[in-house]
N, C-alpha and C. Protein backbone atom coordinates (compact mmCIF):
# COMPACT_ATOMS: atom_id res chain seq x y z
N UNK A 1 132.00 166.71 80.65
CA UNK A 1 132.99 167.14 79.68
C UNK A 1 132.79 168.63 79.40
N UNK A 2 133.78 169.17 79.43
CA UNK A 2 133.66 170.53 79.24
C UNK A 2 134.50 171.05 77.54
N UNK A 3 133.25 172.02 76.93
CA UNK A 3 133.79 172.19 75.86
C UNK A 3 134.36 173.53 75.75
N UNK A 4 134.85 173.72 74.67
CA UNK A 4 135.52 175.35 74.37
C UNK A 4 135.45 175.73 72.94
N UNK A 5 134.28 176.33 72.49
CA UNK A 5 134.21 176.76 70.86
C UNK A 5 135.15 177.82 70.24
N UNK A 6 135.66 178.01 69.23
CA UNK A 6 136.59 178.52 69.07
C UNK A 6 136.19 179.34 67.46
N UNK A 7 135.98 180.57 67.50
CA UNK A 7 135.10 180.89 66.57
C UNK A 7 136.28 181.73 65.66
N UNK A 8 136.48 181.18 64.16
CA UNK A 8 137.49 182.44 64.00
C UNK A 8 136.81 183.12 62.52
N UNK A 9 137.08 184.00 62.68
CA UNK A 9 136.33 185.35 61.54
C UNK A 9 135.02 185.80 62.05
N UNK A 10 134.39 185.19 63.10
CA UNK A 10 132.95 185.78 63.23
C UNK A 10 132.40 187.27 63.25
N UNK A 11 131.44 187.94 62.67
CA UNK A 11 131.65 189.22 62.49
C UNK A 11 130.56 189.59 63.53
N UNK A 12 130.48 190.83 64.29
CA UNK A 12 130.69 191.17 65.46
C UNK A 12 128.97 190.52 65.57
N UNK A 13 128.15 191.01 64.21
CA UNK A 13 126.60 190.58 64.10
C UNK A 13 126.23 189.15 64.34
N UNK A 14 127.25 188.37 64.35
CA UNK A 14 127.22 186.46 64.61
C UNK A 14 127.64 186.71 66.12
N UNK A 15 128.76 186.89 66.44
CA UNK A 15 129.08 187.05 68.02
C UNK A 15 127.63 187.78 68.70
N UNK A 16 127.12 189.20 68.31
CA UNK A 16 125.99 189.65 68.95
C UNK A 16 124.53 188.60 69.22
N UNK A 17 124.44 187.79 68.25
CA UNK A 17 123.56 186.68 68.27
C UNK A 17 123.28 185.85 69.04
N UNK A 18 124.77 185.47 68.86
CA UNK A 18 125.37 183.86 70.13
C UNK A 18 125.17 184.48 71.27
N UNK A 19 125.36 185.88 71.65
CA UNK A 19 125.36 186.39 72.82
C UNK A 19 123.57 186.66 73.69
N UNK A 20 122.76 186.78 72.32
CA UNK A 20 121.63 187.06 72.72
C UNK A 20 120.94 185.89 72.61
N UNK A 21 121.02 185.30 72.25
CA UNK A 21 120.60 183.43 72.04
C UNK A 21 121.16 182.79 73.77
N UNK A 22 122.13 182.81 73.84
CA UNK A 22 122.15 182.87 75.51
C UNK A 22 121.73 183.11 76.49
N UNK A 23 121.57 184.70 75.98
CA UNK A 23 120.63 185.73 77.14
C UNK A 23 119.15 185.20 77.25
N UNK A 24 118.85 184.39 75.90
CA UNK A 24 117.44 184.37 75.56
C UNK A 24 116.76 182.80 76.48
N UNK A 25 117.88 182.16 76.35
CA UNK A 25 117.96 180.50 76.90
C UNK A 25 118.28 180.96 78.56
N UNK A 26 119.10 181.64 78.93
CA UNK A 26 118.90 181.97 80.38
C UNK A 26 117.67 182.23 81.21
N UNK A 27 117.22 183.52 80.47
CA UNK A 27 115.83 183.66 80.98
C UNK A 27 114.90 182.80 81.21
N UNK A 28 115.03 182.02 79.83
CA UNK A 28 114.18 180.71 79.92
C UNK A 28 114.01 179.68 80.99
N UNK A 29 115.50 179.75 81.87
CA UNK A 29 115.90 179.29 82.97
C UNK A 29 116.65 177.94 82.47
N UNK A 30 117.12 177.81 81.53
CA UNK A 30 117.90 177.14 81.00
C UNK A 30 119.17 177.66 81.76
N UNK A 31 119.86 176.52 81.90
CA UNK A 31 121.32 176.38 82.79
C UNK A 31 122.18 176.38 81.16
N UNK A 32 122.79 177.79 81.18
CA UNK A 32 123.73 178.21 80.03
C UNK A 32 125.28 177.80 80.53
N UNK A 33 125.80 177.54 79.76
CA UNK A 33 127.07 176.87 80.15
C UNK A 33 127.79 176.77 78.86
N UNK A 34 128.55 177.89 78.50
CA UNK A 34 129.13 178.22 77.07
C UNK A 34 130.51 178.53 77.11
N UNK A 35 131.63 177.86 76.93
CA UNK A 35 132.90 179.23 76.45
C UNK A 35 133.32 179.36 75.20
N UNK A 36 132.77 180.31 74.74
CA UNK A 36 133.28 180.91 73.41
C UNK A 36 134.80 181.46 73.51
N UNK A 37 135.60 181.58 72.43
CA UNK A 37 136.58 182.16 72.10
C UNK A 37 136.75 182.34 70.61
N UNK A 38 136.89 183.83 70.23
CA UNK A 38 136.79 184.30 69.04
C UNK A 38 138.02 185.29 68.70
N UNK A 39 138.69 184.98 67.52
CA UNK A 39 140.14 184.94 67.12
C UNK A 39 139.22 186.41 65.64
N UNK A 40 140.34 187.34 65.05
CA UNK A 40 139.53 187.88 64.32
C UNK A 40 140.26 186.62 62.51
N UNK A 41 141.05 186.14 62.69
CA UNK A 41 141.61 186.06 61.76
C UNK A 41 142.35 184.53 62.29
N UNK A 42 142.35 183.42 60.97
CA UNK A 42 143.58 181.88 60.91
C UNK A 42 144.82 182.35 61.45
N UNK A 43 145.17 183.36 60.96
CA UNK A 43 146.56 183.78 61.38
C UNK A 43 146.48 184.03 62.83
N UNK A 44 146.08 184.52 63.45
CA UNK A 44 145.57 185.04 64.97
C UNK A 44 145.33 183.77 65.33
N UNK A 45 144.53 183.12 65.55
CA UNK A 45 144.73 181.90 65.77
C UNK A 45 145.82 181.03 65.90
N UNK A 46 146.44 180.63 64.62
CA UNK A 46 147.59 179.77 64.12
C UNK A 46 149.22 180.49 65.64
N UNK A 47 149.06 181.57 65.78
CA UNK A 47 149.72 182.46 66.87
C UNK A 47 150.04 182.23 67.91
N UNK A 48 148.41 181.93 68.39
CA UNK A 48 148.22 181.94 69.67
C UNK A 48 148.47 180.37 70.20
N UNK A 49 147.30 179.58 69.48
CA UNK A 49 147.68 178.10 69.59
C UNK A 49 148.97 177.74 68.54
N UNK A 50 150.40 177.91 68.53
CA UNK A 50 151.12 177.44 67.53
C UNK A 50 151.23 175.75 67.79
N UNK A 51 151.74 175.18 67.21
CA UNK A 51 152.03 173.78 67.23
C UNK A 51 152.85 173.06 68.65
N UNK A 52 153.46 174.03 68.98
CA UNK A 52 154.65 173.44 70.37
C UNK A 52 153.17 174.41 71.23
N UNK A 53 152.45 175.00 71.53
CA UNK A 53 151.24 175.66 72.36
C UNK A 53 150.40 174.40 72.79
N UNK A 54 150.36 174.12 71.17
CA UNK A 54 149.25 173.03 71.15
C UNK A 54 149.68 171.19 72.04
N UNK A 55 150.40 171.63 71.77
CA UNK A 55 151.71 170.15 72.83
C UNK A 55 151.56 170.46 73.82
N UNK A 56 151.69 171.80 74.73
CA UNK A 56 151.97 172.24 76.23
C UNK A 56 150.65 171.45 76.54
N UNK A 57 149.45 172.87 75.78
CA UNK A 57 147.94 172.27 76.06
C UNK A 57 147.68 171.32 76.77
N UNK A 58 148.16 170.45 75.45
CA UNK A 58 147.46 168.58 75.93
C UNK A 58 148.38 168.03 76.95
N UNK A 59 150.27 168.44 77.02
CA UNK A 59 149.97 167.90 78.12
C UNK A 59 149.37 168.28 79.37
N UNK A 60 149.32 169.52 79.80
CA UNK A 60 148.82 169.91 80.97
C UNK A 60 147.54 169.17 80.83
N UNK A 61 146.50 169.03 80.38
CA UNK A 61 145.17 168.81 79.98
C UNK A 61 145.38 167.11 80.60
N UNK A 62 146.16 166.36 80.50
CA UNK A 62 146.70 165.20 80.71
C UNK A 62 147.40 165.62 82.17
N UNK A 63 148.11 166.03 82.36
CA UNK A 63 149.33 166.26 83.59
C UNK A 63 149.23 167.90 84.01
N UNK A 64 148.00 168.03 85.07
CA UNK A 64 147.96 169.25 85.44
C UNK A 64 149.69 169.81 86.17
N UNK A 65 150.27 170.77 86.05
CA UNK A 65 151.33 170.94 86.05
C UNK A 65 151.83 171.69 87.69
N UNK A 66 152.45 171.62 88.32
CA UNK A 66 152.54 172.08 90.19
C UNK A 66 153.16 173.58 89.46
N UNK A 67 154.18 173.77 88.40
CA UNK A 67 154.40 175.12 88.29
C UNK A 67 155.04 175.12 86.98
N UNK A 68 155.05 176.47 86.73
CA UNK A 68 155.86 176.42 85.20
C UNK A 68 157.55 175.60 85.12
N UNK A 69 158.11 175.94 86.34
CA UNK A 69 159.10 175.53 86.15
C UNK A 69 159.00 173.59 85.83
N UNK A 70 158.25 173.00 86.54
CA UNK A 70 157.96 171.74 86.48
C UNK A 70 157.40 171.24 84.99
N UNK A 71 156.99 172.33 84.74
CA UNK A 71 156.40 171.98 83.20
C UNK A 71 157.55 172.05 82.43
N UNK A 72 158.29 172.89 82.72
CA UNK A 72 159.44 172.89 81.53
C UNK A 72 160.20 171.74 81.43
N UNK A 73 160.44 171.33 83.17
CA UNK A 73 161.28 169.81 83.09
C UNK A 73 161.00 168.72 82.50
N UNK A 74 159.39 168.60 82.97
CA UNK A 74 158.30 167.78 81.86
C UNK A 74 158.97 167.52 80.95
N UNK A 75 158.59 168.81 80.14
CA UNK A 75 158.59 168.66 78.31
C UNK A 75 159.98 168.92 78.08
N UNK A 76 160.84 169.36 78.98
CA UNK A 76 162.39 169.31 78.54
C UNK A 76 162.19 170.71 77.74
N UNK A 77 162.14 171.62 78.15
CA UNK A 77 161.87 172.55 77.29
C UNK A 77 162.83 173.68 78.12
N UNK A 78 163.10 174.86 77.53
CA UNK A 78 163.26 176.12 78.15
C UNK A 78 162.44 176.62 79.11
N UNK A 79 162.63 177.49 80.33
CA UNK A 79 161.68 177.71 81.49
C UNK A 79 161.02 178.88 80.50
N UNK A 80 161.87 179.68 80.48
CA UNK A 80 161.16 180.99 79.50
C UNK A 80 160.17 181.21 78.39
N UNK A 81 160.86 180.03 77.41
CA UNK A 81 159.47 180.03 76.48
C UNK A 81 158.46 179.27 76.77
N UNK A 82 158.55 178.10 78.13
CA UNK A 82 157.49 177.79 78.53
C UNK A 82 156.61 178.49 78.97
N UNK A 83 157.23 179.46 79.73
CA UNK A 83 156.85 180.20 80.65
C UNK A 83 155.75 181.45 79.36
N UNK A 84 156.57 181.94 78.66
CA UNK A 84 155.91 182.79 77.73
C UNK A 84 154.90 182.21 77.25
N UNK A 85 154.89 181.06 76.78
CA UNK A 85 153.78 179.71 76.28
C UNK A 85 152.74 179.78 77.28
N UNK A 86 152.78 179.94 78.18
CA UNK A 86 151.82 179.49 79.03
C UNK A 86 150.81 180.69 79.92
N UNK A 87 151.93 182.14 79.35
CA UNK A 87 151.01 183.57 80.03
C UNK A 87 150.18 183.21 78.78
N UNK A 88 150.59 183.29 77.47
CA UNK A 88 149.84 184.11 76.31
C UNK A 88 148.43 182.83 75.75
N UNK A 89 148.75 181.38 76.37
CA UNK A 89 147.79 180.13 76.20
C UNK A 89 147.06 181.11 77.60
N UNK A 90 147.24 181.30 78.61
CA UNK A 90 146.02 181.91 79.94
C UNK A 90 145.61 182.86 79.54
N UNK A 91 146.47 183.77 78.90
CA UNK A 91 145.63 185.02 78.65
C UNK A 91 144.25 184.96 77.79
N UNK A 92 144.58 183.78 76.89
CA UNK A 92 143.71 183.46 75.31
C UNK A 92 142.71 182.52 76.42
N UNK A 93 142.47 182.34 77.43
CA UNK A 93 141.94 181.35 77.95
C UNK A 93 141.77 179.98 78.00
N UNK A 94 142.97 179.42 77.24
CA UNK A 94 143.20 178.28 77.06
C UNK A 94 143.48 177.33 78.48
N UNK A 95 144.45 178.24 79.23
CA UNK A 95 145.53 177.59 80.54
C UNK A 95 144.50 178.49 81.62
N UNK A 96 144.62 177.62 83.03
CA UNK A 96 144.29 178.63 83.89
C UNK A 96 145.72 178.37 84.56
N UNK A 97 145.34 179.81 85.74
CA UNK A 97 146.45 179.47 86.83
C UNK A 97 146.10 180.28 88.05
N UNK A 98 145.83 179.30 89.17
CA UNK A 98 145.42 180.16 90.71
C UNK A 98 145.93 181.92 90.61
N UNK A 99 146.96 181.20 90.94
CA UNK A 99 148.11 182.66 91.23
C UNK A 99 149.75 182.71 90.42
N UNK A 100 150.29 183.37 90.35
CA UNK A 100 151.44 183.25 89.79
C UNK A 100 151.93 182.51 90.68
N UNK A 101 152.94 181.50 90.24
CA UNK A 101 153.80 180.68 90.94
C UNK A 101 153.23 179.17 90.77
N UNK A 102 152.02 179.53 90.80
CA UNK A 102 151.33 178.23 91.14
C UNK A 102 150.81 177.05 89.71
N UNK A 103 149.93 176.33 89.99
CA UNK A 103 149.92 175.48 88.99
C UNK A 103 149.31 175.65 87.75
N UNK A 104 149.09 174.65 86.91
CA UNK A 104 148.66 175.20 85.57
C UNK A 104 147.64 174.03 85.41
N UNK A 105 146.72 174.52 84.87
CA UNK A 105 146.08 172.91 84.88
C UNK A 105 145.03 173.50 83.15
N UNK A 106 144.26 172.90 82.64
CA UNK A 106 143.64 172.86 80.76
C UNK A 106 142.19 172.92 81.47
N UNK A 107 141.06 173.50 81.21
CA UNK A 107 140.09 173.39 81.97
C UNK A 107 139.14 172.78 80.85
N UNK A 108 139.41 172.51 79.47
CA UNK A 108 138.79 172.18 78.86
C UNK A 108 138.75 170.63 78.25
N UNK A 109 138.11 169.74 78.07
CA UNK A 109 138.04 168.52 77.70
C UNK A 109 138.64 168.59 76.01
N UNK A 110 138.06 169.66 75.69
CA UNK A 110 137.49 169.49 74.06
C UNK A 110 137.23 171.05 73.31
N UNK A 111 138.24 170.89 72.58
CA UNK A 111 138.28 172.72 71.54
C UNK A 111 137.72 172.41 70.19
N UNK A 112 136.45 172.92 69.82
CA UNK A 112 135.80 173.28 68.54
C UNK A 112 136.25 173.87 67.91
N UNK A 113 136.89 174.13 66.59
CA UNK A 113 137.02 175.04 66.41
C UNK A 113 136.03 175.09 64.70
N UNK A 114 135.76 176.76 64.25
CA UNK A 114 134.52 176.80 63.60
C UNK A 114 135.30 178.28 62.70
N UNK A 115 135.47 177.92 61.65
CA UNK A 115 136.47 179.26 60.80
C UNK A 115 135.81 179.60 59.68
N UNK A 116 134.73 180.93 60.21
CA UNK A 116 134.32 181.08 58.59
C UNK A 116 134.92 181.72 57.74
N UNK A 117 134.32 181.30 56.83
CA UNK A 117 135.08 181.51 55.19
C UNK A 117 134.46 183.65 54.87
């Protein structure tokens, strides 16, 4: 199962930590195997994953997708805002995708998410 932590407000001194706590477990020869993702702000967040984002997600995550256009037919949706849905979910590292054109598939089992106050 592959996870994906999702850190939002962390200030750069918590991110520098997690980063050296890693470095520190590597050396050790510990097999590190982490994906962080850190939002500065709920709102930034709430953005990126919106509610119809969060639908694409799971289904791809469920129904790896042959192309955007196929995804749109899927979900019955517009090609375009799928399509927009699905650069700005890859860019955030949510979605991958080989190459343009090609498929879309969720690489993650399971999103943490961790919002400090």
């Amino acid at each position: 199962m592959s996870k994906l932590r999702i850190h939002v407000g962390d200030s750069l001194e918590t991110i520098g930590e997690r980063i050296k706590d890693a470095v520190r477990r590597d050396r050790k020869g510990e097999r590190v195997r982490e994906y962080h993702l850190t939002f500065d702000s709920f709102e930034t967040l709430a953005k990126v994953l919106s509610p119809r984002r969060l639908e694409l997600l799971r289904y791809v995550h469920k129904h790896p997708a042959a192309s955007i256009r196929a995804l749109a037919q899927a979900l019955d949706r517009d090609y375009r805002r799928v399509h927009d849905d699905v650069e700005a979910l890859t860019e955030a590292g949510l979605l991958e995708r080989a190459d343009e054109g090609t498929g879309v598939t969720a690489p993650f089992d399971v999103i943490e998410t961790r919002i400090a106050l």
